[in-house]
Protein backbone atom coordinates (compact mmCIF):
# COMPACT_ATOMS: atom_id res chain seq x y z
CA UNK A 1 2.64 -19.72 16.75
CA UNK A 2 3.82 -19.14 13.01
CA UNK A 3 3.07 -15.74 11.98
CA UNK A 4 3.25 -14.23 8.35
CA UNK A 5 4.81 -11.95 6.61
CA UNK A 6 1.77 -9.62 6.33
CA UNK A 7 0.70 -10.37 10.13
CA UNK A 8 4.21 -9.41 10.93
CA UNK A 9 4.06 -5.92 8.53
CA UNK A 10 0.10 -5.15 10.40
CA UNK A 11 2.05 -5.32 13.67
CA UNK A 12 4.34 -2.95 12.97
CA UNK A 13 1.56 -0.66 11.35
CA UNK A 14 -0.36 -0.71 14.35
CA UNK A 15 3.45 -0.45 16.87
CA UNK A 16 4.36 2.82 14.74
CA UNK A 17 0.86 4.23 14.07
CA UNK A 18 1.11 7.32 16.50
CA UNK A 19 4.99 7.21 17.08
CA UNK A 20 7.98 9.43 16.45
CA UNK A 21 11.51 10.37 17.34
CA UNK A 22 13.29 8.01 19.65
CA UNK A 23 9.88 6.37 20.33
CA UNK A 24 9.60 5.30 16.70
CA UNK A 25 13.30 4.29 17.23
CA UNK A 26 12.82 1.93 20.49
CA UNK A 27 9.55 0.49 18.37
CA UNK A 28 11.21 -0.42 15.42
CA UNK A 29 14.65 -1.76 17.10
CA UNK A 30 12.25 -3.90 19.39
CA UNK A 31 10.66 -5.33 16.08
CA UNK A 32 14.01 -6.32 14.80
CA UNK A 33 14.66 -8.28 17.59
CA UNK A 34 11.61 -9.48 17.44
CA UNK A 35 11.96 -10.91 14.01
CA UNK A 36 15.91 -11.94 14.87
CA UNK A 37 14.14 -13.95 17.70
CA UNK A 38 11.39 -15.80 15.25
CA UNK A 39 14.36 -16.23 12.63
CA UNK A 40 12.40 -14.08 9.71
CA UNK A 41 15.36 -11.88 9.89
CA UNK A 42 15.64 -12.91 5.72
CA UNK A 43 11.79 -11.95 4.88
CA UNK A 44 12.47 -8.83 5.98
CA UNK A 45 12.12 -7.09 2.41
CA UNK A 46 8.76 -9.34 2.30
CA UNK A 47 7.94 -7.70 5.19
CA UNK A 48 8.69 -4.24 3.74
CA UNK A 49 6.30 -4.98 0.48
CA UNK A 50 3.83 -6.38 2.89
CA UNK A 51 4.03 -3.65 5.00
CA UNK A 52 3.95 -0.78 2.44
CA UNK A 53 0.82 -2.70 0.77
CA UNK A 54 -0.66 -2.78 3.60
CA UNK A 55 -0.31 1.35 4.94
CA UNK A 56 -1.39 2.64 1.73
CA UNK A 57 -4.53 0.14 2.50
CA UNK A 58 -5.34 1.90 5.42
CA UNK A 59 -4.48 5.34 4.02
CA UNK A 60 -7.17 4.86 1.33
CA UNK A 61 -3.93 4.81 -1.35
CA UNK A 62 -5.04 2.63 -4.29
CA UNK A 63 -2.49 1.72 -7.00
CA UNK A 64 -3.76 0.83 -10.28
CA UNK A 65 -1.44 -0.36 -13.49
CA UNK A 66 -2.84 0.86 -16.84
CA UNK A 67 -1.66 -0.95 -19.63
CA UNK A 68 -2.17 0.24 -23.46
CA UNK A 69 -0.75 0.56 -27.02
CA UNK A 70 1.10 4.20 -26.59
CA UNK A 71 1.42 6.67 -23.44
CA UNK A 72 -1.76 7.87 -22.26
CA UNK A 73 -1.96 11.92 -22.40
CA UNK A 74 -2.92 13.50 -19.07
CA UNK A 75 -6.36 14.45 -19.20
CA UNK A 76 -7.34 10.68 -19.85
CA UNK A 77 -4.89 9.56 -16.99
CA UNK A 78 -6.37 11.90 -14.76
CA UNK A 79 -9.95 10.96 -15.90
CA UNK A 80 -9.01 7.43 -15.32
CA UNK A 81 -7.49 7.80 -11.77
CA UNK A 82 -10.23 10.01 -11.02
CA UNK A 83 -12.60 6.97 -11.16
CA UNK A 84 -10.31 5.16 -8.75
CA UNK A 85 -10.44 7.87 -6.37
CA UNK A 86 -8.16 11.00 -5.13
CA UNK A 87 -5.36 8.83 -3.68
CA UNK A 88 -4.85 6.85 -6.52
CA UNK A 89 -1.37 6.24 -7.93
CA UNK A 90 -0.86 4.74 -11.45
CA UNK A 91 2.24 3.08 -13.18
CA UNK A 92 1.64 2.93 -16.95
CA UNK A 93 2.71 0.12 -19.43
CA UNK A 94 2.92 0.08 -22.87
CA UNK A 95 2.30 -2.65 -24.79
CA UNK A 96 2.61 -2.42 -29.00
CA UNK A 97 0.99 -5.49 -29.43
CA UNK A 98 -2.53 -4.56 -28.27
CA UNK A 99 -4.66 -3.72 -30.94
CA UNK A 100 -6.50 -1.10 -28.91
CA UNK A 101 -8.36 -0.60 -25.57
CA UNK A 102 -7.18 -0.22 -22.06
CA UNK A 103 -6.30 -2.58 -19.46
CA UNK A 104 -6.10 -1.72 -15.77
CA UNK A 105 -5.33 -3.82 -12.96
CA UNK A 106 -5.64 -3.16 -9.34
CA UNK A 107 -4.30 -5.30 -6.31
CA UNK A 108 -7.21 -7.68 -7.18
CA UNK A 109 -9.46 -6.95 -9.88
CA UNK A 110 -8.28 -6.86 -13.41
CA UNK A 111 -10.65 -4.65 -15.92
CA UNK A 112 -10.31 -5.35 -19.68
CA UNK A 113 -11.26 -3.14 -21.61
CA UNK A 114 -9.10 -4.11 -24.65
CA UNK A 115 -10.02 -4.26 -28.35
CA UNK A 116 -9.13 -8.04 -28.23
CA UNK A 117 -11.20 -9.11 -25.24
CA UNK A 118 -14.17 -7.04 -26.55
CA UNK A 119 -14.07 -9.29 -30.31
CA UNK A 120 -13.82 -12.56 -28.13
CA UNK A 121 -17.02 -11.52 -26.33
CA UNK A 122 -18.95 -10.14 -29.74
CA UNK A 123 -17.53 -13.41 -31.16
CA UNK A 124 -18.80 -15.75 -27.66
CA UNK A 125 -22.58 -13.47 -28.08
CA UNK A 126 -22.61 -13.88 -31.71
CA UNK A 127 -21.68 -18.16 -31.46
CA UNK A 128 -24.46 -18.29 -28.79
């Protein structure tokens, strides 16, 4: 049976869940095998990503990537990640050519809330 990266990074989530010291050891040397044996000894950074994606997941850890024209000061970060929840981690971008507005993406929803979105729709309600 072919088995994916992220299948392979829940497995080892759910092996190390509850496990420490030389037990966390035996688990995680048995898992290398275990991918030397399938041959996915290269995805192993894949696996990594997959598996850190997928811990924070469970954890209730929700990364979010705010993108706007300068550095946002901290009381509107916080109020930001504070929508988001109190496990939220955020990477900002800047981006000088916005004209304005705020742009955050999560692991799958994008919300656009800049200037240039908001004139296409004002333009799309206006044309209609």
């Amino acid at each position: 049976m072919k088995r994916s990266n992220k299948q392979y990074a829940q497995a080892l989530y759910t092996a190390t869940g509850d496990t420490s010291g030389k037990d966390l050891e035996r688990v995680i040397k048995n898992f290398v095998l275990l991918l030397h044996k399938n041959r996915k000894i290269k995805q192993v950074e894949n696996i990594i990503t997959e598996f850190i994606k997928y811990a924070k997941k469970q954890e209730g850890i929700i990364d979010i990537e705010i993108t706007s024209t300068r550095k946002l000061d901290k009381t509107t970060l916080e109020k930001v990640k504070e929508i988001f929840g109190k496990k939220t981690i955020s990477t900002e971008k800047e981006n000088k050519g916005m004209l304005g507005g705020i742009i955050i993406k999560t692991e799958d929803v994008i919300f656009d809330g800049s200037v240039k979105t908001q004139l296409t729709k004002l333009k799309q309600k206006i044309s209609n």
